[in-house]
N, C-alpha and C. Protein backbone atom coordinates (compact mmCIF):
# COMPACT_ATOMS: atom_id res chain seq x y z
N UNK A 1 36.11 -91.79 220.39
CA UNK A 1 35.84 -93.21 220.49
C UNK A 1 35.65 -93.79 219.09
N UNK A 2 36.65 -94.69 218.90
CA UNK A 2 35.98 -95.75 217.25
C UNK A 2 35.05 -97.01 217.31
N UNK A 3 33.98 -96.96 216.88
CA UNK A 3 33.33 -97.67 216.89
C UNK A 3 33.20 -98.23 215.48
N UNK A 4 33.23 -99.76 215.23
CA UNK A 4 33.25 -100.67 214.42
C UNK A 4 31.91 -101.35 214.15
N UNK A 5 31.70 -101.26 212.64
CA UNK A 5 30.51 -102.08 212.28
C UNK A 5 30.55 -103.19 211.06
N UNK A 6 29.27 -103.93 210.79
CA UNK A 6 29.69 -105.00 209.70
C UNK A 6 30.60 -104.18 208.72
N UNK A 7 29.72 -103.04 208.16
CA UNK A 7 30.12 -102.30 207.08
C UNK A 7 31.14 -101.14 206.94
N UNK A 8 31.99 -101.05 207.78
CA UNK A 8 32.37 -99.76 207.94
C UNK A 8 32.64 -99.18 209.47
N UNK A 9 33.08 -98.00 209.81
CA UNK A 9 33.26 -98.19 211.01
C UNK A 9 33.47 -96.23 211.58
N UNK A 10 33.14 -95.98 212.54
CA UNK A 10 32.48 -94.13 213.25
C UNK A 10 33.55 -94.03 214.09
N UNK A 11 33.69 -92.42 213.84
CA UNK A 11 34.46 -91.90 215.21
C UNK A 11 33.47 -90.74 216.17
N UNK A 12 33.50 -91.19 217.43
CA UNK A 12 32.64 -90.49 218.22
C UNK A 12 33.43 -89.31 218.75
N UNK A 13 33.23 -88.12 218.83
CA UNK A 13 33.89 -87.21 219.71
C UNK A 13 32.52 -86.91 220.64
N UNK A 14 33.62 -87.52 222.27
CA UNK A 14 33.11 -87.63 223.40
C UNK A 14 33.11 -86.46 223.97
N UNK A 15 33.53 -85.57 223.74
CA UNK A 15 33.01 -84.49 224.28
C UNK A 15 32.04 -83.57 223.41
N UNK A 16 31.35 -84.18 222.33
CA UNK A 16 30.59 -84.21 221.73
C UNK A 16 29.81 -84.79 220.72
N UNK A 17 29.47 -85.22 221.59
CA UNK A 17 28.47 -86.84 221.18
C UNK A 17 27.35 -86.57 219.95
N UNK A 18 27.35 -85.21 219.44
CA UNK A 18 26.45 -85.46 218.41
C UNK A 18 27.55 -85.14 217.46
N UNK A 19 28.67 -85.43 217.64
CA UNK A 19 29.95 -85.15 216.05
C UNK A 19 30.78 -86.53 215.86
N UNK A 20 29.41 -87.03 214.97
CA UNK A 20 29.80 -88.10 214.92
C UNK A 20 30.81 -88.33 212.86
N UNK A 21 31.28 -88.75 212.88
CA UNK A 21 32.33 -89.23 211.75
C UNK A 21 32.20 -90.53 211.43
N UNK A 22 31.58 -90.55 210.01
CA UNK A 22 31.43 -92.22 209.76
C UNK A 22 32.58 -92.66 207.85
N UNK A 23 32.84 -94.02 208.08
CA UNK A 23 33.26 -94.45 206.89
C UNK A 23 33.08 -95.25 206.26
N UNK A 24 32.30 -95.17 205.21
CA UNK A 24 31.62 -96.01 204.10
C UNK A 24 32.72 -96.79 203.59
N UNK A 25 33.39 -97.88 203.32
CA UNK A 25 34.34 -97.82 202.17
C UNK A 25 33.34 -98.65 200.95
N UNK A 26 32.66 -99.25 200.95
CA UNK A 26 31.59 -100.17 199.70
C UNK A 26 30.83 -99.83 199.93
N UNK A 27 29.66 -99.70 198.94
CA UNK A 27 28.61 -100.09 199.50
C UNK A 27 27.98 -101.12 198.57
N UNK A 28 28.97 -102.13 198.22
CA UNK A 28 28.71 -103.30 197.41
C UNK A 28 28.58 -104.39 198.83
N UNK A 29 27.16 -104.79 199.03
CA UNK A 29 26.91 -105.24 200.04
C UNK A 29 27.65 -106.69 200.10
N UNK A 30 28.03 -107.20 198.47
CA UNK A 30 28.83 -108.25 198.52
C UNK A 30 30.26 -108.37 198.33
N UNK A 31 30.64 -107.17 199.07
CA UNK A 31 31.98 -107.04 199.29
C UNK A 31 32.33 -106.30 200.63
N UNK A 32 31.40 -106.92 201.65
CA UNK A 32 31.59 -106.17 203.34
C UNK A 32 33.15 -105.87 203.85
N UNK A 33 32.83 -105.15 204.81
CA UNK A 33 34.11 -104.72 205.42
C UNK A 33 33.88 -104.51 206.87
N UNK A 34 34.03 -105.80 207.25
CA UNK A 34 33.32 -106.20 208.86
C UNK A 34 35.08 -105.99 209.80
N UNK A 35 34.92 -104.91 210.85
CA UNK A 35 35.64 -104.29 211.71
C UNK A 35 35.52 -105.20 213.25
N UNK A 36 37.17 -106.16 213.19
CA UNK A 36 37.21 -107.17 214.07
C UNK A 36 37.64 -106.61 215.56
N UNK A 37 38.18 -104.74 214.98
CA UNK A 37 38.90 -104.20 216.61
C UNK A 37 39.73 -103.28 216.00
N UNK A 38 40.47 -102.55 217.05
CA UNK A 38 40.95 -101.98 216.94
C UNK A 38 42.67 -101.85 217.47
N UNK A 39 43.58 -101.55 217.15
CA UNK A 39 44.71 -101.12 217.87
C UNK A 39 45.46 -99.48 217.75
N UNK A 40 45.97 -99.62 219.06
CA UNK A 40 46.38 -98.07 219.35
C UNK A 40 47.78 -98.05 219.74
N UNK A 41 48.49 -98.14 218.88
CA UNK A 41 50.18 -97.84 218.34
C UNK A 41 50.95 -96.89 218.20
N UNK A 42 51.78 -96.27 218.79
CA UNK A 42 52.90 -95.01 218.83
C UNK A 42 51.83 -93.49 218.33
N UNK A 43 50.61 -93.61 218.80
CA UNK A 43 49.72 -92.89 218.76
C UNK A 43 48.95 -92.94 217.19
N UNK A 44 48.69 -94.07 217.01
CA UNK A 44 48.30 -94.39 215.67
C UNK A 44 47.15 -95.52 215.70
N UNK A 45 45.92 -95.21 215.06
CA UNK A 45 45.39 -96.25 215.22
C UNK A 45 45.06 -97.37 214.05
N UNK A 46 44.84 -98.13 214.49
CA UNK A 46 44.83 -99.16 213.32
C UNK A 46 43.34 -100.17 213.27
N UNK A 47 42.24 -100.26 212.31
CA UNK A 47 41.76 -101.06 212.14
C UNK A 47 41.91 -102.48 211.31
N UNK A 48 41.31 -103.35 212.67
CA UNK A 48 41.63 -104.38 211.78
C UNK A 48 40.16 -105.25 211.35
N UNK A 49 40.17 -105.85 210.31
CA UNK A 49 38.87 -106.04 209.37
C UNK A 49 39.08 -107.58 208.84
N UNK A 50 37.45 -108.20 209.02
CA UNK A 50 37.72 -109.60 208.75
C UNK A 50 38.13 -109.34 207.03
N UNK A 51 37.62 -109.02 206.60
CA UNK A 51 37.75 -109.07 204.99
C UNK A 51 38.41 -108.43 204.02
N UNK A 52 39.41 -107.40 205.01
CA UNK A 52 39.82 -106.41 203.96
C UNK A 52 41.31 -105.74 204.65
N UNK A 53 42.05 -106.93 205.59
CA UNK A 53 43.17 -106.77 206.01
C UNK A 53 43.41 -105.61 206.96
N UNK A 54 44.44 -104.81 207.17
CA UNK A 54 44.53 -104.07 208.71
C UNK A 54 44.70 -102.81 207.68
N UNK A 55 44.37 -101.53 208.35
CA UNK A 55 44.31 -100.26 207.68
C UNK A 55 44.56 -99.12 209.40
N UNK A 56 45.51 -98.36 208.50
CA UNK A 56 45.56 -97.25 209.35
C UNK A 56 45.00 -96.35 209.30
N UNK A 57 44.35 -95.72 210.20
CA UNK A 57 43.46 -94.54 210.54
C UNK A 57 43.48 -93.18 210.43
N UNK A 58 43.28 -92.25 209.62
CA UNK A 58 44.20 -90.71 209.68
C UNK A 58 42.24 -90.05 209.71
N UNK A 59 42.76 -89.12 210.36
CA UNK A 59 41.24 -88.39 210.77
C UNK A 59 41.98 -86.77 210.51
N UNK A 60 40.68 -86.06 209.41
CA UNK A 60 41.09 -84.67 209.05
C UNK A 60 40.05 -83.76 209.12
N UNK A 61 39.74 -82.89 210.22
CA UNK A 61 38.83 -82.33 210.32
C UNK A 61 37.61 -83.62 210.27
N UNK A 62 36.19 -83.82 209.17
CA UNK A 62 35.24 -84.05 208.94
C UNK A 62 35.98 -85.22 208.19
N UNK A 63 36.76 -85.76 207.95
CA UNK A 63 36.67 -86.98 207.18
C UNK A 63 37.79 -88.18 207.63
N UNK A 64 37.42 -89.54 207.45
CA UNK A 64 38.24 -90.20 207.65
C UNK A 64 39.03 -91.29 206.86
N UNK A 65 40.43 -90.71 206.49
CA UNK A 65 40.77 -91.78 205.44
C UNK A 65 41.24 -93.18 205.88
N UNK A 66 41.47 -94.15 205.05
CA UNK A 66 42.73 -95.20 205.61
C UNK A 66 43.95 -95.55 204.85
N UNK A 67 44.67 -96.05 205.26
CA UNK A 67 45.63 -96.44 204.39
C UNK A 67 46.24 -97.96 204.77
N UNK A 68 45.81 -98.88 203.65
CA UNK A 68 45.88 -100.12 204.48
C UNK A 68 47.80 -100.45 204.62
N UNK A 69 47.45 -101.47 205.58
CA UNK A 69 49.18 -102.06 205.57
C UNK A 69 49.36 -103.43 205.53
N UNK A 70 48.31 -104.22 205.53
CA UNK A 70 48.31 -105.45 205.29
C UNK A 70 47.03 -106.02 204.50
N UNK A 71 47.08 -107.29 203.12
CA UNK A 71 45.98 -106.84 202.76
C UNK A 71 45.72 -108.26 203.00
N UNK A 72 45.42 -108.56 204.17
CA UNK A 72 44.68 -110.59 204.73
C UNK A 72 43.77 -110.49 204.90
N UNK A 73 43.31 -111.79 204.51
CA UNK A 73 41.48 -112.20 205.18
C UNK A 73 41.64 -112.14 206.11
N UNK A 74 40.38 -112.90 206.54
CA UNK A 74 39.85 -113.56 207.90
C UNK A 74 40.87 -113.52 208.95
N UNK A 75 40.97 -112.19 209.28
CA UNK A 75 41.70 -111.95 210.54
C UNK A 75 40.09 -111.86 211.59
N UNK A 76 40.38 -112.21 212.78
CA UNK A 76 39.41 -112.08 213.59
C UNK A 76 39.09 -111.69 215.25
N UNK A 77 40.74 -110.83 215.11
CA UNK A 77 41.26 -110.72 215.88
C UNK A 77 42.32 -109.69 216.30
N UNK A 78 42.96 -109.42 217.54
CA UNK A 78 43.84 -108.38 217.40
C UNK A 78 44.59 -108.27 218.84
N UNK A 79 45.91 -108.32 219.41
CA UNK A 79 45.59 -107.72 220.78
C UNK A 79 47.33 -107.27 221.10
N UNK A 80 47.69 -105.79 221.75
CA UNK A 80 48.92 -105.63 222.27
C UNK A 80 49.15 -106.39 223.18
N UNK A 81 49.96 -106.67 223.34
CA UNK A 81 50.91 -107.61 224.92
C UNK A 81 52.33 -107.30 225.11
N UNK A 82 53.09 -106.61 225.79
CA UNK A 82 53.96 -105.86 225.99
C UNK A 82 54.81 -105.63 224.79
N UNK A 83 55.77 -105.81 223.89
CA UNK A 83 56.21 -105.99 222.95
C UNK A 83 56.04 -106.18 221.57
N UNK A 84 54.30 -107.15 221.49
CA UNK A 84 54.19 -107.56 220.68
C UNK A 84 52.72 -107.56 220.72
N UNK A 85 52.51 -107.57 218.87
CA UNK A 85 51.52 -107.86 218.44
C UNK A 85 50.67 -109.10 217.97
N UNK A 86 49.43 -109.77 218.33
CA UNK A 86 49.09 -110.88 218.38
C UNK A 86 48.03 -110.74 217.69
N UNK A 87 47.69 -111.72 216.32
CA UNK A 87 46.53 -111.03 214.99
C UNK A 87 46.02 -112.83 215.01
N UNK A 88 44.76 -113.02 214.94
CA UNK A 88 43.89 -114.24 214.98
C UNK A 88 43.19 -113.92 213.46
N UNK A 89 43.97 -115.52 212.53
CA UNK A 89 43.54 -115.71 211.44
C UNK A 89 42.41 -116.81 211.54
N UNK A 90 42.29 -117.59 210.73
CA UNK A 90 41.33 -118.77 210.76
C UNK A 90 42.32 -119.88 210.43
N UNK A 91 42.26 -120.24 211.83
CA UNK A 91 42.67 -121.34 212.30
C UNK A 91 44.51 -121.76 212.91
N UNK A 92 44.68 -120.17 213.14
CA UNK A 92 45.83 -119.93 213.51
C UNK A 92 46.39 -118.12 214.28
N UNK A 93 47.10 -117.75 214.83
CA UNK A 93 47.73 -116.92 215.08
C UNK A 93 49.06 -116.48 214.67
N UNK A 94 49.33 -114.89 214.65
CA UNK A 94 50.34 -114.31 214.36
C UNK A 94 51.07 -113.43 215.20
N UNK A 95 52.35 -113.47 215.59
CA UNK A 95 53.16 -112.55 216.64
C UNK A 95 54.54 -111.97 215.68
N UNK A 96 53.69 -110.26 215.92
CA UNK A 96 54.79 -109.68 215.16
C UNK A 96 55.27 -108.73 215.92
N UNK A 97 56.34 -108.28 216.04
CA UNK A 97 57.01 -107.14 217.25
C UNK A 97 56.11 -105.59 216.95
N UNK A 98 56.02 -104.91 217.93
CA UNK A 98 54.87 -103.53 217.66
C UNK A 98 55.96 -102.52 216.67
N UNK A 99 57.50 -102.79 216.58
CA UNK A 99 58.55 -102.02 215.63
C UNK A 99 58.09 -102.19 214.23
N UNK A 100 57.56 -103.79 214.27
CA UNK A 100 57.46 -103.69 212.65
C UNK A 100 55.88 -103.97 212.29
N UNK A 101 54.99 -103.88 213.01
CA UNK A 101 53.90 -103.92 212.92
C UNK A 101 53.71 -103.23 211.53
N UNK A 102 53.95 -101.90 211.23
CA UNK A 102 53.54 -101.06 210.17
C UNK A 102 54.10 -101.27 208.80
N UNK A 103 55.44 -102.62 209.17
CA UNK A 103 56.20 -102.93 207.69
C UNK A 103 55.37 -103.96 207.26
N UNK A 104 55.13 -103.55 205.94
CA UNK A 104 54.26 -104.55 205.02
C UNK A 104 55.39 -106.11 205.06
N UNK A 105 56.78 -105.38 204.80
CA UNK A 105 57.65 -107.17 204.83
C UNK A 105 57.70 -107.62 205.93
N UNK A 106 57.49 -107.34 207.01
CA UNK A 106 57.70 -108.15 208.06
C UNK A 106 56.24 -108.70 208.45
N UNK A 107 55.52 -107.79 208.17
CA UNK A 107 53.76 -108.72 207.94
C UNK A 107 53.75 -109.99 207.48
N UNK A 108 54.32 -109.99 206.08
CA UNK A 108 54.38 -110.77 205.36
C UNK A 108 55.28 -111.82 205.82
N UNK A 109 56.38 -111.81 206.67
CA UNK A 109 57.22 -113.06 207.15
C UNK A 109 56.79 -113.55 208.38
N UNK A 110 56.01 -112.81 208.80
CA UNK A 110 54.85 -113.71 210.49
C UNK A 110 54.55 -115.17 210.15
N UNK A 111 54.93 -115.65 211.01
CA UNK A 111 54.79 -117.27 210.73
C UNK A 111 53.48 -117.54 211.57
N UNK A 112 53.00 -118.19 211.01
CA UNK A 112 51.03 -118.52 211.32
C UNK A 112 51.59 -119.95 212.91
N UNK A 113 50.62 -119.82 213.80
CA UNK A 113 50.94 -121.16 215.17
C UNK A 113 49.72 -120.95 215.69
N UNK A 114 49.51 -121.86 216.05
CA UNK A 114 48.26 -122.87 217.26
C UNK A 114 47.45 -123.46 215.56
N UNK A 115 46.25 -123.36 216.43
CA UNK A 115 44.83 -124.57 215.18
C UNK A 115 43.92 -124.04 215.81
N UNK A 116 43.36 -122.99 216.84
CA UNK A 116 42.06 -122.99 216.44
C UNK A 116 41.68 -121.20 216.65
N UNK A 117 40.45 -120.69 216.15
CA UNK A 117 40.39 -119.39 216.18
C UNK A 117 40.19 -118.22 217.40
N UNK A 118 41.28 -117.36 217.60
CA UNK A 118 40.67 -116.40 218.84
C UNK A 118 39.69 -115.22 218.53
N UNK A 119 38.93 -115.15 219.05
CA UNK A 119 37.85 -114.36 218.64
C UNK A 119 38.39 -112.94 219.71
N UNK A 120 38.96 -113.10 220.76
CA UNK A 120 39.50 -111.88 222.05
C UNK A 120 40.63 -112.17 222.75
N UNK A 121 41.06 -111.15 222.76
CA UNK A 121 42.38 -111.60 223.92
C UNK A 121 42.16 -110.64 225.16
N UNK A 122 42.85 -110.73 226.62
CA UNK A 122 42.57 -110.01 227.11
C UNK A 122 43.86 -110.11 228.09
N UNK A 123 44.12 -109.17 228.13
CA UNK A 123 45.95 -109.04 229.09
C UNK A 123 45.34 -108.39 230.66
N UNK A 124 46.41 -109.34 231.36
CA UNK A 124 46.16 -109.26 233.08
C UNK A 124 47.70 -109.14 233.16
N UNK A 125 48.00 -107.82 234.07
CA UNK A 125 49.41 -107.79 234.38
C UNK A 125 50.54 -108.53 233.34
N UNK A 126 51.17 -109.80 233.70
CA UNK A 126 51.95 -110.17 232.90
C UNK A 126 51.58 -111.29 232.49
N UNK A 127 50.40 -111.53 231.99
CA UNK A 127 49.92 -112.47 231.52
C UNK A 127 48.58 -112.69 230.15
N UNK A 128 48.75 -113.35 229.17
CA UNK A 128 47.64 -113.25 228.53
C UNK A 128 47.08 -114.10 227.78
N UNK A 129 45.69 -114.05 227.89
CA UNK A 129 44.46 -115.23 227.84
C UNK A 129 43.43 -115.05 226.68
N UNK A 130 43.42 -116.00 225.92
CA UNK A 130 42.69 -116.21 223.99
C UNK A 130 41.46 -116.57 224.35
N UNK A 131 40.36 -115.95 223.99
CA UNK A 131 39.11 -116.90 223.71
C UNK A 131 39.04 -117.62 222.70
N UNK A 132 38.66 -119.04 222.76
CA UNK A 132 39.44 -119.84 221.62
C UNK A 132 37.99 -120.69 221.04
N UNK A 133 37.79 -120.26 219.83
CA UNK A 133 36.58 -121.32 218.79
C UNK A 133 36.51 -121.25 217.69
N UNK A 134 37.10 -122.80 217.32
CA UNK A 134 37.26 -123.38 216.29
C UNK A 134 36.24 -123.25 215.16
N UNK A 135 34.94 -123.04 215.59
CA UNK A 135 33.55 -122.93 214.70
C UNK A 135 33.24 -124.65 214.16
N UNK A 136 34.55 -124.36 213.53
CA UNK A 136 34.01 -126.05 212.65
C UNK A 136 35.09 -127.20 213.55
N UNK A 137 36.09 -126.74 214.43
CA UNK A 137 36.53 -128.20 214.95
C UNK A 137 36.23 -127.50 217.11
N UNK A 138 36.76 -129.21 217.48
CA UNK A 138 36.58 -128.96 218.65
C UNK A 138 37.89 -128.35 219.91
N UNK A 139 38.80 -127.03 219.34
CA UNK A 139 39.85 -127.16 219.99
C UNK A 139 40.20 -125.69 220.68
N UNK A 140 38.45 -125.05 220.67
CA UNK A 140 38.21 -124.08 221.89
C UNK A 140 38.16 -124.29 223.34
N UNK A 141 38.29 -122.67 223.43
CA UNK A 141 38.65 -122.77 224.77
C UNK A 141 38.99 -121.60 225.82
N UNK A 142 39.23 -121.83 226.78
CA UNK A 142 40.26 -120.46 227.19
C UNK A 142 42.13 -120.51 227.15
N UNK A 143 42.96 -120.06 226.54
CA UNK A 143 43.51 -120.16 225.76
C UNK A 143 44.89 -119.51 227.27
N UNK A 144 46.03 -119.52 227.42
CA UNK A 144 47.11 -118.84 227.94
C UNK A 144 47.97 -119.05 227.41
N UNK A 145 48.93 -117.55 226.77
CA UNK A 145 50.25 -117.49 226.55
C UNK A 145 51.48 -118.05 227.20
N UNK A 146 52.23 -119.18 227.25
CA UNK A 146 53.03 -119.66 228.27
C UNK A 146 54.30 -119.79 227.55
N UNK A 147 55.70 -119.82 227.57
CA UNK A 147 56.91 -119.65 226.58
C UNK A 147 56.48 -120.97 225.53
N UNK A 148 56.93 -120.65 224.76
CA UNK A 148 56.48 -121.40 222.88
C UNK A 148 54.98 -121.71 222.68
N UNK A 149 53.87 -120.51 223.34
CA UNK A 149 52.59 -120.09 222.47
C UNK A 149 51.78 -120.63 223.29
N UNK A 150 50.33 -120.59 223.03
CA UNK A 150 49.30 -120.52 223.98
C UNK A 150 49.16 -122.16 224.11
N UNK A 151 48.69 -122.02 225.20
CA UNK A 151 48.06 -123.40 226.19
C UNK A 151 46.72 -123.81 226.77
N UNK A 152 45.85 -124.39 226.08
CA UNK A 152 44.39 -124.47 226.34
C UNK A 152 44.56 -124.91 228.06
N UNK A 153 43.76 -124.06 229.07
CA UNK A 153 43.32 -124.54 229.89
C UNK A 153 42.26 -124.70 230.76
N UNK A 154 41.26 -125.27 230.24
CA UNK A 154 39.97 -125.36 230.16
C UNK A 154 40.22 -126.52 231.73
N UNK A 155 40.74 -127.24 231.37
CA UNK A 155 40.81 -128.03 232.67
C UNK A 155 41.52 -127.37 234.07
N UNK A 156 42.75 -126.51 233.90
CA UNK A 156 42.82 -126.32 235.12
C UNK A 156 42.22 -124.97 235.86
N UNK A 157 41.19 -124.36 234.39
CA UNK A 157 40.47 -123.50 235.53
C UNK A 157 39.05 -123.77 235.43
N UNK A 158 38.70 -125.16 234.87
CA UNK A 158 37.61 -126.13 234.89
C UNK A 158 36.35 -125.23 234.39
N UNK A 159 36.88 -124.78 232.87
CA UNK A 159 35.99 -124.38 231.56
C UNK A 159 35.50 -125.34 230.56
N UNK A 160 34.41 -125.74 230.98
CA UNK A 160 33.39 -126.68 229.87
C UNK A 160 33.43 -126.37 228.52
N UNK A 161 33.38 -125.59 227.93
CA UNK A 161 33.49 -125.32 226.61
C UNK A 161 34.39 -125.15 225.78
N UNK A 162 33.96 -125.31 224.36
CA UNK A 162 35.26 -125.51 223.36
C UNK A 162 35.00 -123.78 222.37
N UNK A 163 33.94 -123.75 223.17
CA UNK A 163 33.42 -122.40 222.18
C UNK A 163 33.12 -120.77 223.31
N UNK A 164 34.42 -120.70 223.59
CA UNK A 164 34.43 -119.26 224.05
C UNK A 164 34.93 -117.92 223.16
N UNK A 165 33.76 -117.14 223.38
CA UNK A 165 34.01 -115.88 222.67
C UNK A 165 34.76 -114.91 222.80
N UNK A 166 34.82 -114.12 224.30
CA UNK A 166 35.18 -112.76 224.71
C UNK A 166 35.47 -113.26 226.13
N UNK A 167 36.08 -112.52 226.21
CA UNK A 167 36.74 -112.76 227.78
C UNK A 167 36.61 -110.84 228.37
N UNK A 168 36.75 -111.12 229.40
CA UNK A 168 36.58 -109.38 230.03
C UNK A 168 37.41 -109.91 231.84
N UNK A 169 38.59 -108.88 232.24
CA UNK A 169 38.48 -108.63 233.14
C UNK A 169 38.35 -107.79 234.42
N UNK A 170 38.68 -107.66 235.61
CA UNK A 170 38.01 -106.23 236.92
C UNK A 170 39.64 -106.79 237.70
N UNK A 171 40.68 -106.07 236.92
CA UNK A 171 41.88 -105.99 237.41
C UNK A 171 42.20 -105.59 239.04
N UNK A 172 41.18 -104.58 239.38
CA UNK A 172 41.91 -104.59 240.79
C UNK A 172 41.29 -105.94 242.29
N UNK A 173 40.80 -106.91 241.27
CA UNK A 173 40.18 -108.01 241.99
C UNK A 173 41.01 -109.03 241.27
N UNK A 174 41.77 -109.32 239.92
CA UNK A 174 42.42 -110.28 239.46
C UNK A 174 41.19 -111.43 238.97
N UNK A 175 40.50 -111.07 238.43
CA UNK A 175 39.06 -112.04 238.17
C UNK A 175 39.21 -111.60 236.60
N UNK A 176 39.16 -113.03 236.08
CA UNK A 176 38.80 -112.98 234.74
C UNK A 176 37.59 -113.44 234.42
N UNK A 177 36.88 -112.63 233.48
CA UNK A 177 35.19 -113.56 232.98
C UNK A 177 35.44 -113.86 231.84
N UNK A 178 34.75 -115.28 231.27
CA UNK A 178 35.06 -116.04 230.24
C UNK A 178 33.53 -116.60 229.70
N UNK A 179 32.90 -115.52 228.56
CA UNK A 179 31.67 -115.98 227.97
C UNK A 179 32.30 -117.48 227.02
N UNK A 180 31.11 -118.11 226.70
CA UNK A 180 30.94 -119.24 226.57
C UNK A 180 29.75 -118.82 225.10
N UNK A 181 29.14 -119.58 224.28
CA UNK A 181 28.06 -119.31 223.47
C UNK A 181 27.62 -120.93 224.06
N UNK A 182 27.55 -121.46 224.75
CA UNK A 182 26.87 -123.12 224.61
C UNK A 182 26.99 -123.36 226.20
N UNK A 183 27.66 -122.45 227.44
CA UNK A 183 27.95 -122.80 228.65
C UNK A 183 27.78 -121.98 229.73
N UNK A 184 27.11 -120.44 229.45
CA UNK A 184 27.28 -119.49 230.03
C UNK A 184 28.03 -118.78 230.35
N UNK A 185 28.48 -118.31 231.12
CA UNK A 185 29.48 -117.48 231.59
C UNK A 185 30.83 -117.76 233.01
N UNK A 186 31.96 -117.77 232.92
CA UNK A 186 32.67 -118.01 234.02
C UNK A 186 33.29 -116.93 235.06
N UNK A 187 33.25 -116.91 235.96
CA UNK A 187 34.20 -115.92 236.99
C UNK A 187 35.39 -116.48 237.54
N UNK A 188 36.53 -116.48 237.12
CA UNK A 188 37.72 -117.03 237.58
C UNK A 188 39.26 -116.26 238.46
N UNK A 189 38.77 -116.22 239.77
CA UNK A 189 39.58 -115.62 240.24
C UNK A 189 41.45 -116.07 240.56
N UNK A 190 41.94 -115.63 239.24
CA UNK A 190 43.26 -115.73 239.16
C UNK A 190 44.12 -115.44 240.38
N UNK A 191 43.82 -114.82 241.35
CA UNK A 191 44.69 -115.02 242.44
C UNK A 191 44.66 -115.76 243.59
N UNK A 192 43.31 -116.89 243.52
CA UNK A 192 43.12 -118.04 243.90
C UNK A 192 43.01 -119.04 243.47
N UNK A 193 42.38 -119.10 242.06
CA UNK A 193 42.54 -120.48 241.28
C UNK A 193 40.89 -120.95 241.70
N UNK A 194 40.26 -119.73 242.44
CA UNK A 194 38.85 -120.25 242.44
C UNK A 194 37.78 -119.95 240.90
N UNK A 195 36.76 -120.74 241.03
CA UNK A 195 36.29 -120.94 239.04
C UNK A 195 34.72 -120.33 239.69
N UNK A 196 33.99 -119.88 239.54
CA UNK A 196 32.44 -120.01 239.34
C UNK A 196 31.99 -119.77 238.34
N UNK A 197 31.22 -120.81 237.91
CA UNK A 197 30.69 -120.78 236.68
C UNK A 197 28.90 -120.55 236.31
N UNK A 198 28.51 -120.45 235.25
CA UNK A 198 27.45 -119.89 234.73
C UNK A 198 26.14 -119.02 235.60
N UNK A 199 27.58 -118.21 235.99
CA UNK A 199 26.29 -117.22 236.74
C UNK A 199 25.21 -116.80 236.05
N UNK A 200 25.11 -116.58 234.59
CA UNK A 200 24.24 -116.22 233.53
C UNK A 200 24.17 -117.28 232.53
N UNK A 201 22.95 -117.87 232.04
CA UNK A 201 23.11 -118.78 230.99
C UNK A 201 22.49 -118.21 229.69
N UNK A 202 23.57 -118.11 228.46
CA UNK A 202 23.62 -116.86 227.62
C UNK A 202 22.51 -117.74 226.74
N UNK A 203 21.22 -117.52 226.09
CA UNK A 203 21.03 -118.38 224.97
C UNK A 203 19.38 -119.41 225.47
């Protein structure tokens, strides 16, 4: 299991939970290396980091190196969706095919689309949904992939907020949950179009 922290980020071996593997890369506290997620690629994993661009993962015995492949800020984000790869900058998104994910030039020719920040994505069958907040503008939300890029729809599954974080869903029910930081929490059952909202009020 990889687990991600402000500073750095552990590998757990689950079948033995006290062998644990950790990686320092600073310890110049003013140069963090905050771990936004992870991806798991042609058996390769990849961290991706608000401050210090995407790095690949190689684990050897007791130690863990990286080797970065892209070197961007404020990524804040990350998510597979059949084909393709989907990376949340500040104040925009990137879709690059999972073939060239690992080429530094085709990194580099991803054309940046939408305006506001996804903090999670979360894929349902053939479909997939952005938690969307802007921080400093108002154009969060819950977010859907629809042909030429995502589509806020806060109204038609009647989400109050502009500031959703994480989304989570329980696939063999088709229910998506949609945290909120200012609205609580939503239960939205996608195979009815029924909404319940703030079963929990976070805050």
């Amino acid at each position: 299991m990889y687990v991600g922290t402000s500073d750095g980020l552990a590998v757990i071996d689950m079948s033995r939970p006290d062998r644990i593997m950790t990686y320092d890369p600073n310890s110049n506290p003013d140069d963090p290396f905050n771990v936004q997620g992870f991806l798991e690629l042609k058996n390769e994993v990849y961290v991706i980091t608000y401050d210090d661009g995407i790095h690949k993962v190689a684990l050897d015995e007791d130690k863990i190196s990286l080797n970065r492949v892209r070197a961007e800020k404020y990524l804040y984000g990350a998510s597979q969706f059949k084909d393709s790869i989907y990376l949340s900058g500040k104040q925009y998104y990137k879709t690059v095919s999972i073939a060239g994910f690992s080429d530094i030039t085709t990194l580099r020719k991803m054309k940046p689309e939408g305006n506001s920040i996804f903090w999670d994505y979360e894929p349902l069958e053939d479909r997939l949904f952005a938690a969307g907040w802007g921080i400093y503008s108002k154009d969060g939300g819950i977010y859907e992939l629809v042909p030429g890029g995502f589509e806020l729809r806060n109204e038609f599954f009647d989400v109050e907020s502009a500031q959703v974080t994480s989304l989570a869903v329980q696939r063999e029910f088709d229910l998506l949950y949609v945290s909120t930081l200012d609205n609580g929490f939503y239960e939205i059952r996608l195979d009815q179009s029924v909404h319940l909202k703030n079963q929990i009020t976070i805050g």
